[in-house]
PDB file of N, CA and C in Angstrom:
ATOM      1  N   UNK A   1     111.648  75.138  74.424  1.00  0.00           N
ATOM      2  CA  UNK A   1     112.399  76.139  75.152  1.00  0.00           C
ATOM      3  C   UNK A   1     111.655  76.442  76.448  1.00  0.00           C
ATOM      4  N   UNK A   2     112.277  76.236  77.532  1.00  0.00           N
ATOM      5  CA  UNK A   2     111.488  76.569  78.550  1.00  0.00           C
ATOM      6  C   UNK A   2     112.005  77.770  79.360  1.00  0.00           C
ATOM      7  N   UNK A   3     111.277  78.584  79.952  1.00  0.00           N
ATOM      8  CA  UNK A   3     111.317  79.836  80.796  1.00  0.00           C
ATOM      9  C   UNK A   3     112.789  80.215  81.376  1.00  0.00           C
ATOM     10  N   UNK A   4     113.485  79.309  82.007  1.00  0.00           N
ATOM     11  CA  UNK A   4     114.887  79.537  82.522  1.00  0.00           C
ATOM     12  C   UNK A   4     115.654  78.949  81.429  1.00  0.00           C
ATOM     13  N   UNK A   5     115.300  78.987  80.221  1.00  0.00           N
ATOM     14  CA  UNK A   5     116.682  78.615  79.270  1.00  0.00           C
ATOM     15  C   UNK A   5     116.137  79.269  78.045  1.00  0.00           C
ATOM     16  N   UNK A   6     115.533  80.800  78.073  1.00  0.00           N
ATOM     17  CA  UNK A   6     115.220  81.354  77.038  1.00  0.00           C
ATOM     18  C   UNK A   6     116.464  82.465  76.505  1.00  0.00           C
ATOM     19  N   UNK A   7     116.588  81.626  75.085  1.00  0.00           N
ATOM     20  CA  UNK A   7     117.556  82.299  74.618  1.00  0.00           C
ATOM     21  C   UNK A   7     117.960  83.738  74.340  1.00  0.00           C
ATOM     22  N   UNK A   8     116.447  84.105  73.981  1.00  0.00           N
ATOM     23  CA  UNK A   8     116.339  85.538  73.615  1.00  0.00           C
ATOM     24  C   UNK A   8     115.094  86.212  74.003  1.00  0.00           C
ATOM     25  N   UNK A   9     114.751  86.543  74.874  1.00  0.00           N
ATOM     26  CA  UNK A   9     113.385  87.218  74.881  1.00  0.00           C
ATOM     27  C   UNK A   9     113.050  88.832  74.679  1.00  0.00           C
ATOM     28  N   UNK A  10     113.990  88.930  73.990  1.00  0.00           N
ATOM     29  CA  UNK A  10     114.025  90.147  73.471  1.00  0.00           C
ATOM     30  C   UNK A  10     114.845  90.681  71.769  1.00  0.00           C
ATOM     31  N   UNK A  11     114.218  91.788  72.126  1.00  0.00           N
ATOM     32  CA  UNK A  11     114.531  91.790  70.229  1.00  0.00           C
ATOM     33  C   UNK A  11     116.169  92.605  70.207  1.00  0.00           C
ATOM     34  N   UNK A  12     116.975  92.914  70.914  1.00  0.00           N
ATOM     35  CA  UNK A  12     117.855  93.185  71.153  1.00  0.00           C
ATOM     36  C   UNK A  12     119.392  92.235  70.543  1.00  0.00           C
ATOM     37  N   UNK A  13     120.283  92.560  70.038  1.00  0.00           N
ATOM     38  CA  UNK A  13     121.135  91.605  69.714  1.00  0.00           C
ATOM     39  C   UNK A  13     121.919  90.865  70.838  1.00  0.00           C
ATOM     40  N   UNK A  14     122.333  89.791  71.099  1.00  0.00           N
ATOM     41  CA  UNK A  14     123.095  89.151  72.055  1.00  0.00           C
ATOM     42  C   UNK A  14     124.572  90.187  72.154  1.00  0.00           C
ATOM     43  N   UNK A  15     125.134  90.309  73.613  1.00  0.00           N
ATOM     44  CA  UNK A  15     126.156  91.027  73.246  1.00  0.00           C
ATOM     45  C   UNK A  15     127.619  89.915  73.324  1.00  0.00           C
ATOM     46  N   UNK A  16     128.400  90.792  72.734  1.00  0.00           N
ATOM     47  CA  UNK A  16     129.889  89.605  71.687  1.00  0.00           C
ATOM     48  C   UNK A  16     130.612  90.010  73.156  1.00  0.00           C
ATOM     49  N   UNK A  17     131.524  89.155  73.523  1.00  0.00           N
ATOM     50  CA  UNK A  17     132.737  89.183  74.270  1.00  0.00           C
ATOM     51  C   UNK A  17     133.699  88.942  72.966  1.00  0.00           C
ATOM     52  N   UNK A  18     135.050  89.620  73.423  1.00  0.00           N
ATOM     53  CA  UNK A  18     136.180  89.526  72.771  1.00  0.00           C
ATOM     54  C   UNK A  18     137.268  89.477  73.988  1.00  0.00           C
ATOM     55  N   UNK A  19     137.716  88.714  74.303  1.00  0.00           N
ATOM     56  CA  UNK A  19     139.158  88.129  75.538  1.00  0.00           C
ATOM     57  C   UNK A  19     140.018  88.036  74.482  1.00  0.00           C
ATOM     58  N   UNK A  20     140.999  88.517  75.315  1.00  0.00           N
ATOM     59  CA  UNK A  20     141.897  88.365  74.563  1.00  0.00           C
ATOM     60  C   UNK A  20     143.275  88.138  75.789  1.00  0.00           C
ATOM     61  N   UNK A  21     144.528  87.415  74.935  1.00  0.00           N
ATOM     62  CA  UNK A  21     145.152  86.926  75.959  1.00  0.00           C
ATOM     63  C   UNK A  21     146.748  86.888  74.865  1.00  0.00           C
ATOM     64  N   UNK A  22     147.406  86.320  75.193  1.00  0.00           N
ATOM     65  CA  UNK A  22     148.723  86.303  74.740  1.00  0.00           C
ATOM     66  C   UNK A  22     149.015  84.767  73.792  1.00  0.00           C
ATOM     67  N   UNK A  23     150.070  84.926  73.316  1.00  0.00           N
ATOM     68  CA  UNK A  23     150.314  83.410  72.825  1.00  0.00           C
ATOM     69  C   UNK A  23     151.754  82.882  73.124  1.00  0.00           C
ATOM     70  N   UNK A  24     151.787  82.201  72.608  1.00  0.00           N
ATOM     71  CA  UNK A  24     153.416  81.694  73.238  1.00  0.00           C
ATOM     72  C   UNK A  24     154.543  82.678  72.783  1.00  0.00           C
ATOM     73  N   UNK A  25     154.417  83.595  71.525  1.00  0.00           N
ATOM     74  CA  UNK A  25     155.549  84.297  71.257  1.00  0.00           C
ATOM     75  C   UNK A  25     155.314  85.659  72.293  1.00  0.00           C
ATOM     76  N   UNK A  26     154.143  85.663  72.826  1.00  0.00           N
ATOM     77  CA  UNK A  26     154.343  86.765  73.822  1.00  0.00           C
ATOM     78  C   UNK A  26     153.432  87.875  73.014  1.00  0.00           C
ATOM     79  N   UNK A  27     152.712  87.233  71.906  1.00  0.00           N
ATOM     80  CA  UNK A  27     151.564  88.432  70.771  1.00  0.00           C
ATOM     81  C   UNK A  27     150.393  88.727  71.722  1.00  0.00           C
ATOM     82  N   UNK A  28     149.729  89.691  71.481  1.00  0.00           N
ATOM     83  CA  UNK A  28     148.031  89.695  71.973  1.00  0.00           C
ATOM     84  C   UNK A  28     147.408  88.859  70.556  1.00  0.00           C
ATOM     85  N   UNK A  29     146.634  87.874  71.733  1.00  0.00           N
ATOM     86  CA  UNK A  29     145.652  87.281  70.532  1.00  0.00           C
ATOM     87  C   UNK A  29     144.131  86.926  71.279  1.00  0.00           C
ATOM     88  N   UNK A  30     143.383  86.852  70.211  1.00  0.00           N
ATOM     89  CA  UNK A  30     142.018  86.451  70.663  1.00  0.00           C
ATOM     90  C   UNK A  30     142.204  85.268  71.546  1.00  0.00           C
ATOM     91  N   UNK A  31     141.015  85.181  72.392  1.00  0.00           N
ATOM     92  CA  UNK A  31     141.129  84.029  73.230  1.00  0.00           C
ATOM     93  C   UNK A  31     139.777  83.365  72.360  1.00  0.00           C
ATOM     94  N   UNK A  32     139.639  81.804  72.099  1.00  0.00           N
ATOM     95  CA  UNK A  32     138.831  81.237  71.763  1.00  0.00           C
ATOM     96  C   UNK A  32     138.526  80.339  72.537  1.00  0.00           C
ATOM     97  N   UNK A  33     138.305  80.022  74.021  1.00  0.00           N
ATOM     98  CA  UNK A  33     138.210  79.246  74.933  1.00  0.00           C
ATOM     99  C   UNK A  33     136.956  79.374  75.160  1.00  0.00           C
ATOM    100  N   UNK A  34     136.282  80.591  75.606  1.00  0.00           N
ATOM    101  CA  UNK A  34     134.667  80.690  75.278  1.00  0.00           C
ATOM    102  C   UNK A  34     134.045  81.623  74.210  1.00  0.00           C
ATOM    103  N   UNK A  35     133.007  81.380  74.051  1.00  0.00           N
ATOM    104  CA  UNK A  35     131.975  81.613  72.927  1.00  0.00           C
ATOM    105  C   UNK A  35     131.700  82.835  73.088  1.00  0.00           C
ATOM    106  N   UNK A  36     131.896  83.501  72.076  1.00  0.00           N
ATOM    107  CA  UNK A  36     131.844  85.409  71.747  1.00  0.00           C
ATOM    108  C   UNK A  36     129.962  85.513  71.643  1.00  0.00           C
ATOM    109  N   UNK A  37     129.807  84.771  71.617  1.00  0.00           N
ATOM    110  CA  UNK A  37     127.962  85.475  72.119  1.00  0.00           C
ATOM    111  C   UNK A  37     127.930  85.031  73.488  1.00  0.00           C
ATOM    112  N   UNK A  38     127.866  86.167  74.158  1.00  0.00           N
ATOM    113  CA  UNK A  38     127.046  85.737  75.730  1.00  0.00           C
ATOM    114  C   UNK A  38     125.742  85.290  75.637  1.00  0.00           C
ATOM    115  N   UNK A  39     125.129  83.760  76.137  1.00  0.00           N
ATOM    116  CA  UNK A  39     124.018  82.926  76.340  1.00  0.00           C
ATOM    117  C   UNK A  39     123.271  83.832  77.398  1.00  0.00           C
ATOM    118  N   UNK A  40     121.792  83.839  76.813  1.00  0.00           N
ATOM    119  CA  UNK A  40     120.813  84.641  78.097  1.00  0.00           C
ATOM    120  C   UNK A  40     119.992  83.412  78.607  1.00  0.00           C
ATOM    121  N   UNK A  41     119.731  83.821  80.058  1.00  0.00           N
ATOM    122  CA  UNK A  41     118.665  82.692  80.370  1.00  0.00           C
ATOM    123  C   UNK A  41     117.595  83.932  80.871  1.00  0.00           C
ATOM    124  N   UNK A  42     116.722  83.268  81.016  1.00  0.00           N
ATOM    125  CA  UNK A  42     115.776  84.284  81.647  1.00  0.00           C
ATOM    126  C   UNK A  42     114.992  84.146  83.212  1.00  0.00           C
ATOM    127  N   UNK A  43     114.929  85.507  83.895  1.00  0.00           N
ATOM    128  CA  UNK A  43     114.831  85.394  85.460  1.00  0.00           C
ATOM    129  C   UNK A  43     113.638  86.746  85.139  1.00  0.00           C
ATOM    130  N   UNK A  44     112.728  86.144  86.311  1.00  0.00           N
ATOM    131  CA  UNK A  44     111.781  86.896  86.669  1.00  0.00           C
ATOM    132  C   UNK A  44     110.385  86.258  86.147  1.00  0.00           C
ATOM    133  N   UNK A  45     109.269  87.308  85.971  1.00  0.00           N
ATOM    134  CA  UNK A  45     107.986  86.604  85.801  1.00  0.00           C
ATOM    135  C   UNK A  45     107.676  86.027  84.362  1.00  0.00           C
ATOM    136  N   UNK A  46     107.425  84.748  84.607  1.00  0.00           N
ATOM    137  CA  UNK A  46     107.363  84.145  83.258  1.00  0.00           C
ATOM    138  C   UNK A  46     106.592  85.291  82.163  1.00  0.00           C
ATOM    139  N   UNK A  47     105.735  86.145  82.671  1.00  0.00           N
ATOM    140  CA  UNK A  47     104.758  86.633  81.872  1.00  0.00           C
ATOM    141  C   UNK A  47     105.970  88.228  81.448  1.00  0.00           C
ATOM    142  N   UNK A  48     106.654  88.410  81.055  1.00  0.00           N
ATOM    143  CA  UNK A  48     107.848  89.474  81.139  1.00  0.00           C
ATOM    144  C   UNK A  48     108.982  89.156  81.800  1.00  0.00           C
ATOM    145  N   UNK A  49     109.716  88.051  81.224  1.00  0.00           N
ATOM    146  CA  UNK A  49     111.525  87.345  82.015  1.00  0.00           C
ATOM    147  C   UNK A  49     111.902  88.603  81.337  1.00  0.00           C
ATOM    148  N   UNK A  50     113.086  88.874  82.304  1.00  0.00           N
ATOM    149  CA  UNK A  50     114.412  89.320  81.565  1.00  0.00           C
ATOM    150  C   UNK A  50     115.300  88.145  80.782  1.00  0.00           C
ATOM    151  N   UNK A  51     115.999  89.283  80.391  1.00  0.00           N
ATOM    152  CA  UNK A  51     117.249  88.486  79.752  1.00  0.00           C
ATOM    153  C   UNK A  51     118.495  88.453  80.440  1.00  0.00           C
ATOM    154  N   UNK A  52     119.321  87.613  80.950  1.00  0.00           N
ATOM    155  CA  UNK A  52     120.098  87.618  81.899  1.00  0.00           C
ATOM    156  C   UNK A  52     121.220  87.287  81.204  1.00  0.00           C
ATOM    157  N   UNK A  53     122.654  87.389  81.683  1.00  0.00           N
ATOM    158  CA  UNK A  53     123.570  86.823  80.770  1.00  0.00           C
ATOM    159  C   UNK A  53     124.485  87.130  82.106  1.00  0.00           C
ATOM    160  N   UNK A  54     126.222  86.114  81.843  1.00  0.00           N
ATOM    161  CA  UNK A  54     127.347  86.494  82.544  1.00  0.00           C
ATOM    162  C   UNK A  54     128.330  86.687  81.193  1.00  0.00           C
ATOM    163  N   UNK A  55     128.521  87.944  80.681  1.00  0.00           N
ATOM    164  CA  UNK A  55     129.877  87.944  80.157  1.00  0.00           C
ATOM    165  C   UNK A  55     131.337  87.828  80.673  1.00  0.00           C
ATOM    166  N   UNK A  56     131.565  87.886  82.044  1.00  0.00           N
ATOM    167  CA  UNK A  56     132.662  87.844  82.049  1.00  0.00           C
ATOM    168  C   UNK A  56     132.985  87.994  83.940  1.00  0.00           C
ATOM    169  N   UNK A  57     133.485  87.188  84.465  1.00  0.00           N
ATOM    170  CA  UNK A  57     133.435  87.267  86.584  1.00  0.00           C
ATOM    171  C   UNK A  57     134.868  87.225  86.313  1.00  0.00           C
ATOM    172  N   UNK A  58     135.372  87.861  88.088  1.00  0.00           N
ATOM    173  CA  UNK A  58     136.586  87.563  88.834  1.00  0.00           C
ATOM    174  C   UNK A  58     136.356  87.268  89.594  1.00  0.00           C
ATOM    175  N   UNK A  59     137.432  86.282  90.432  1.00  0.00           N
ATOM    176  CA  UNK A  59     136.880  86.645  92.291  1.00  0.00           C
ATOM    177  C   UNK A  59     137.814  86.471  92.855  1.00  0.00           C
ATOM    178  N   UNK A  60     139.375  87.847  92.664  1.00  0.00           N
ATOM    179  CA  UNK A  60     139.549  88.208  93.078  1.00  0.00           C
ATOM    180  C   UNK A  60     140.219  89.680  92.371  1.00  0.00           C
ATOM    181  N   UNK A  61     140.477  90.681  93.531  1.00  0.00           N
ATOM    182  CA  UNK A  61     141.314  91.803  92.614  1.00  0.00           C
ATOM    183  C   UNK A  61     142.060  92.476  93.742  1.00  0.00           C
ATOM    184  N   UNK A  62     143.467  92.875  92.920  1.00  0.00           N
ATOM    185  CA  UNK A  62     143.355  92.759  91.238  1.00  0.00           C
ATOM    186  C   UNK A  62     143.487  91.023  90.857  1.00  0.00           C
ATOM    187  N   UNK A  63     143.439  91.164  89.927  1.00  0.00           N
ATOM    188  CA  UNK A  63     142.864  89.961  89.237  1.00  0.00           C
ATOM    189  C   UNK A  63     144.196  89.418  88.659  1.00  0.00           C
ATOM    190  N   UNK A  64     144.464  87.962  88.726  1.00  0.00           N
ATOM    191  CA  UNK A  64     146.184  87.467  88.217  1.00  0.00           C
ATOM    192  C   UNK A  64     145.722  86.830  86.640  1.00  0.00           C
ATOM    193  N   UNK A  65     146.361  87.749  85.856  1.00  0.00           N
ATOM    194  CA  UNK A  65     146.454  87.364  84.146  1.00  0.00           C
ATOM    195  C   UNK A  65     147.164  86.490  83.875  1.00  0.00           C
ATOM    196  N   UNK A  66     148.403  85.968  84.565  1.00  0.00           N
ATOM    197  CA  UNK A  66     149.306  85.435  84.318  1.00  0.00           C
ATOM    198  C   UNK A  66     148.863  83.914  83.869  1.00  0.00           C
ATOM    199  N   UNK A  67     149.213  83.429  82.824  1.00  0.00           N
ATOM    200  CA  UNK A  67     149.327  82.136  82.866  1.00  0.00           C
ATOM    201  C   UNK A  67     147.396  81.951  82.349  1.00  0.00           C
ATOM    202  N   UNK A  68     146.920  82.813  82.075  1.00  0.00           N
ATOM    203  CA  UNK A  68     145.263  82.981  82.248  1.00  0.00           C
ATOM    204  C   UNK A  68     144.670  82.202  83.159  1.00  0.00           C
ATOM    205  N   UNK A  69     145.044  82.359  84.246  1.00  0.00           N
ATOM    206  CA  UNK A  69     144.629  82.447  85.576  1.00  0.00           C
ATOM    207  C   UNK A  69     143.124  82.572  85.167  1.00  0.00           C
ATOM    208  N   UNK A  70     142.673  83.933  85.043  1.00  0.00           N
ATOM    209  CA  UNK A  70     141.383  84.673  84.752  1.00  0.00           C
ATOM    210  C   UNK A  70     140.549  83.665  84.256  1.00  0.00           C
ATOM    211  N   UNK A  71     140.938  83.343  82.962  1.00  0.00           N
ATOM    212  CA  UNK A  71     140.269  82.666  82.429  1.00  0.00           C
ATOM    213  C   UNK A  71     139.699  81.116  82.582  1.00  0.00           C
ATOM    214  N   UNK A  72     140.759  80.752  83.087  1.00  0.00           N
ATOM    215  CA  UNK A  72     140.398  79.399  83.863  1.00  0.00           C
ATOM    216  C   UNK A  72     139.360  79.396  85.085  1.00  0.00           C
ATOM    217  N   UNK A  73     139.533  80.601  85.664  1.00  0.00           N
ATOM    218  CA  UNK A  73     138.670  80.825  86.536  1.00  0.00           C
ATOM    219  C   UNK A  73     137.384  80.901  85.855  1.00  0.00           C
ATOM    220  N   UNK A  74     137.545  81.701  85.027  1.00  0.00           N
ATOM    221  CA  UNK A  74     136.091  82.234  84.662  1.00  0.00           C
ATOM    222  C   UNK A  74     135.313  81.201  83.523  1.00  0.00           C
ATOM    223  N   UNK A  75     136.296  80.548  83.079  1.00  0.00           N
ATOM    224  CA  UNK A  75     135.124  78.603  82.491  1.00  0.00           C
ATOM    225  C   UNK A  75     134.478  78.281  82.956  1.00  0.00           C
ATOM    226  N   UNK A  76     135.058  77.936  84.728  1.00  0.00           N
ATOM    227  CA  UNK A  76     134.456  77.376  85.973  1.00  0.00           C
ATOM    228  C   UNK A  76     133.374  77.983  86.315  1.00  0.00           C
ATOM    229  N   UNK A  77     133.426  79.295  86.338  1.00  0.00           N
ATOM    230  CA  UNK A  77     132.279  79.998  86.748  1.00  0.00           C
ATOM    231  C   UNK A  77     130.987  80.216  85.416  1.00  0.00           C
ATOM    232  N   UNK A  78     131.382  80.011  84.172  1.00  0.00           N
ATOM    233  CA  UNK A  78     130.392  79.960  83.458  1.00  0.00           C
ATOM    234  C   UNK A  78     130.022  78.887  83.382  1.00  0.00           C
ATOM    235  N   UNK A  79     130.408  77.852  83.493  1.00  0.00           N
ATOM    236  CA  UNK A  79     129.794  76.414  83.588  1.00  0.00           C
ATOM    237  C   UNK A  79     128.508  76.745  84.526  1.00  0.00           C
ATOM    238  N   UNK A  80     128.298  77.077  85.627  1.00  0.00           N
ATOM    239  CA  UNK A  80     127.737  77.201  86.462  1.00  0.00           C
ATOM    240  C   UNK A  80     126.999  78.718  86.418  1.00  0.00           C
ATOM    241  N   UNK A  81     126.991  79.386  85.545  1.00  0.00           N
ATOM    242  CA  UNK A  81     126.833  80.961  85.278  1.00  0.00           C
ATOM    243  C   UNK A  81     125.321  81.067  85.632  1.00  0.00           C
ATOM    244  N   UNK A  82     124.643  79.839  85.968  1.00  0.00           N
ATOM    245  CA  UNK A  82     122.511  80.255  85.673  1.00  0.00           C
ATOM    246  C   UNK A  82     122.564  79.906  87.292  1.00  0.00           C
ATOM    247  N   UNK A  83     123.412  79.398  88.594  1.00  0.00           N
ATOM    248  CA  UNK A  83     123.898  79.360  90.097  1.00  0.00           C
ATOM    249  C   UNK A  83     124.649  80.257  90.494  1.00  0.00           C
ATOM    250  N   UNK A  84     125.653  80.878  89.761  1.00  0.00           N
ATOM    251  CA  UNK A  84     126.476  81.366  90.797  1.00  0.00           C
ATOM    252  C   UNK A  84     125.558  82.789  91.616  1.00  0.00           C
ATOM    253  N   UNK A  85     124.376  83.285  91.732  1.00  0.00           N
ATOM    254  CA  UNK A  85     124.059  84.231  92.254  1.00  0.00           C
ATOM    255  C   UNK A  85     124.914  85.546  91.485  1.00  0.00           C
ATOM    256  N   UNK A  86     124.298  86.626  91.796  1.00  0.00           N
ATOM    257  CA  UNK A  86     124.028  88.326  91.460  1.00  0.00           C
ATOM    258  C   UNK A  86     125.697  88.888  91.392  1.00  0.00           C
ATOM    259  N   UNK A  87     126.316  88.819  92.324  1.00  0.00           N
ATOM    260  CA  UNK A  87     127.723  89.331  92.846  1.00  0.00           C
ATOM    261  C   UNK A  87     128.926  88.231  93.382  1.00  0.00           C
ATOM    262  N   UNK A  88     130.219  88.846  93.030  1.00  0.00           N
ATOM    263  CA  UNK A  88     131.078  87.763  93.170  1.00  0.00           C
ATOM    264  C   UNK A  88     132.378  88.111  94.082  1.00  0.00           C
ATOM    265  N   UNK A  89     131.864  87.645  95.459  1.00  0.00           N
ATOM    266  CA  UNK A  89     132.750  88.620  96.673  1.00  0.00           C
ATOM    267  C   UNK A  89     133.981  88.459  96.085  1.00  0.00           C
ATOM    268  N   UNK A  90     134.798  89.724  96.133  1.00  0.00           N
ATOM    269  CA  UNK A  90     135.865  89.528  96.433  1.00  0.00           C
ATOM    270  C   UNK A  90     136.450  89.964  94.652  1.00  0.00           C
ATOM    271  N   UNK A  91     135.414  89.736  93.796  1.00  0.00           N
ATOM    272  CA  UNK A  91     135.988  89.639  93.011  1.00  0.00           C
ATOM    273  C   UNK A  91     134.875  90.880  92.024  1.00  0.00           C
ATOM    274  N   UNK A  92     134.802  90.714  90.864  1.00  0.00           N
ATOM    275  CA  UNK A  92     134.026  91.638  89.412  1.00  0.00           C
ATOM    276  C   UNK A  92     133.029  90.759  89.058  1.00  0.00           C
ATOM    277  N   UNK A  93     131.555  91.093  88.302  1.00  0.00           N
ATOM    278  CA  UNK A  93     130.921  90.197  87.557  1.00  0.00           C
ATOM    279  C   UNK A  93     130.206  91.427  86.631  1.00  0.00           C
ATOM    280  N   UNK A  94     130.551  90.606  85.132  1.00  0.00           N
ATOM    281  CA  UNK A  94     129.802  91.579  84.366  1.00  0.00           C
ATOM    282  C   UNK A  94     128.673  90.853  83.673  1.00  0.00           C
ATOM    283  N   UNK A  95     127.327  91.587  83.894  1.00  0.00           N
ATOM    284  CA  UNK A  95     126.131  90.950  83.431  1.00  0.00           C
ATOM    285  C   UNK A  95     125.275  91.676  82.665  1.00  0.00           C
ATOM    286  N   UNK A  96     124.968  91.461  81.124  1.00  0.00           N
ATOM    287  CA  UNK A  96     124.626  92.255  80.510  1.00  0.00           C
ATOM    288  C   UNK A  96     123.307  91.860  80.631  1.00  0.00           C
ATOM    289  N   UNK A  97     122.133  92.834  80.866  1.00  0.00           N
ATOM    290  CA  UNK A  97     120.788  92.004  81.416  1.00  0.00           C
ATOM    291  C   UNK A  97     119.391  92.071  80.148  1.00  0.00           C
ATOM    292  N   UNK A  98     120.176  92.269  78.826  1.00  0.00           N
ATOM    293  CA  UNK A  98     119.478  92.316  77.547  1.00  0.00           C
ATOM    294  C   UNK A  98     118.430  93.191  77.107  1.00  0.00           C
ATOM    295  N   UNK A  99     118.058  94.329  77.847  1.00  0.00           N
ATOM    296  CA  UNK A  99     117.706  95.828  77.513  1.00  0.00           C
ATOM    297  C   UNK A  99     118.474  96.657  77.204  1.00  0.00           C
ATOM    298  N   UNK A 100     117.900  97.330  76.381  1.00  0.00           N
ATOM    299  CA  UNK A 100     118.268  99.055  75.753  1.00  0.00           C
ATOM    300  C   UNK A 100     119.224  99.715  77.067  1.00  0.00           C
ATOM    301  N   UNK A 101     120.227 100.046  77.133  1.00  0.00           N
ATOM    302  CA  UNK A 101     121.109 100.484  77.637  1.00  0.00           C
ATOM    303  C   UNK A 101     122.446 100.781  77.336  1.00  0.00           C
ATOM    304  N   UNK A 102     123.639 101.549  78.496  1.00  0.00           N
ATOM    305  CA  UNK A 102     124.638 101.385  78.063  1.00  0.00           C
ATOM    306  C   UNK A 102     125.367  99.936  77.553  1.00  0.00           C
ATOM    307  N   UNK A 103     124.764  99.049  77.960  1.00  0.00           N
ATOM    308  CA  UNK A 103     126.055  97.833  77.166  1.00  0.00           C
ATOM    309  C   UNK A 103     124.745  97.310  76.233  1.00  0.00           C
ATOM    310  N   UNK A 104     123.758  97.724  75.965  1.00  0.00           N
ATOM    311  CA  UNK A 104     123.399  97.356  74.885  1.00  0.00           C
ATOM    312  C   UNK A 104     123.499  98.048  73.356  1.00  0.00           C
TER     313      UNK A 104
END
């Protein structure tokens, strides 16, 4: 395991995404397209990394649901989630940064 691909460096639980999206009869249903544990990598001094994570970007708003727009977008951007940089003009990025806090 090396420094920028540490899974957990903290004793904290990974936090769950739940998406959810529609189905063909027009129901709310879970989305299973990505993985309900958000992956941490870790940024900062090797000797004390954080825990970094992207649960969930837009880039744009409001944001088009239709057709899961969103979500297609946001594959693309997790593919790439340890590059895309801090903020996402134009659009939302939620990053849970794996300390004691509100989203922890």
């Amino acid at each position: 395991m090396t420094a920028s691909n540490v899974t957990k460096p903290t004793q904290l639980p990974h936090p769950r995404r739940f998406i959810t999206t529609h189905d063909d009869d027009g129901k709310a249903v879970f989305s299973h397209q990505l993985h309900e544990t958000v992956p941490f990598w870790s940024v900062g001094p090797k000797e004390e990394p954080a825990a970094f994570g992207l649960a969930y970007t837009t880039s744009t708003a409001p944001v088009r649901l239709a057709e899961n727009d969103d979500l297609v977008a946001f594959a693309n951007a997790d593919k790439h989630r340890q590059t895309s940089g801090l903020v996402q003009n134009g659009g939302t990025v939620l990053r849970p940064d794996g300390r004691n806090g509100l989203l922890a």
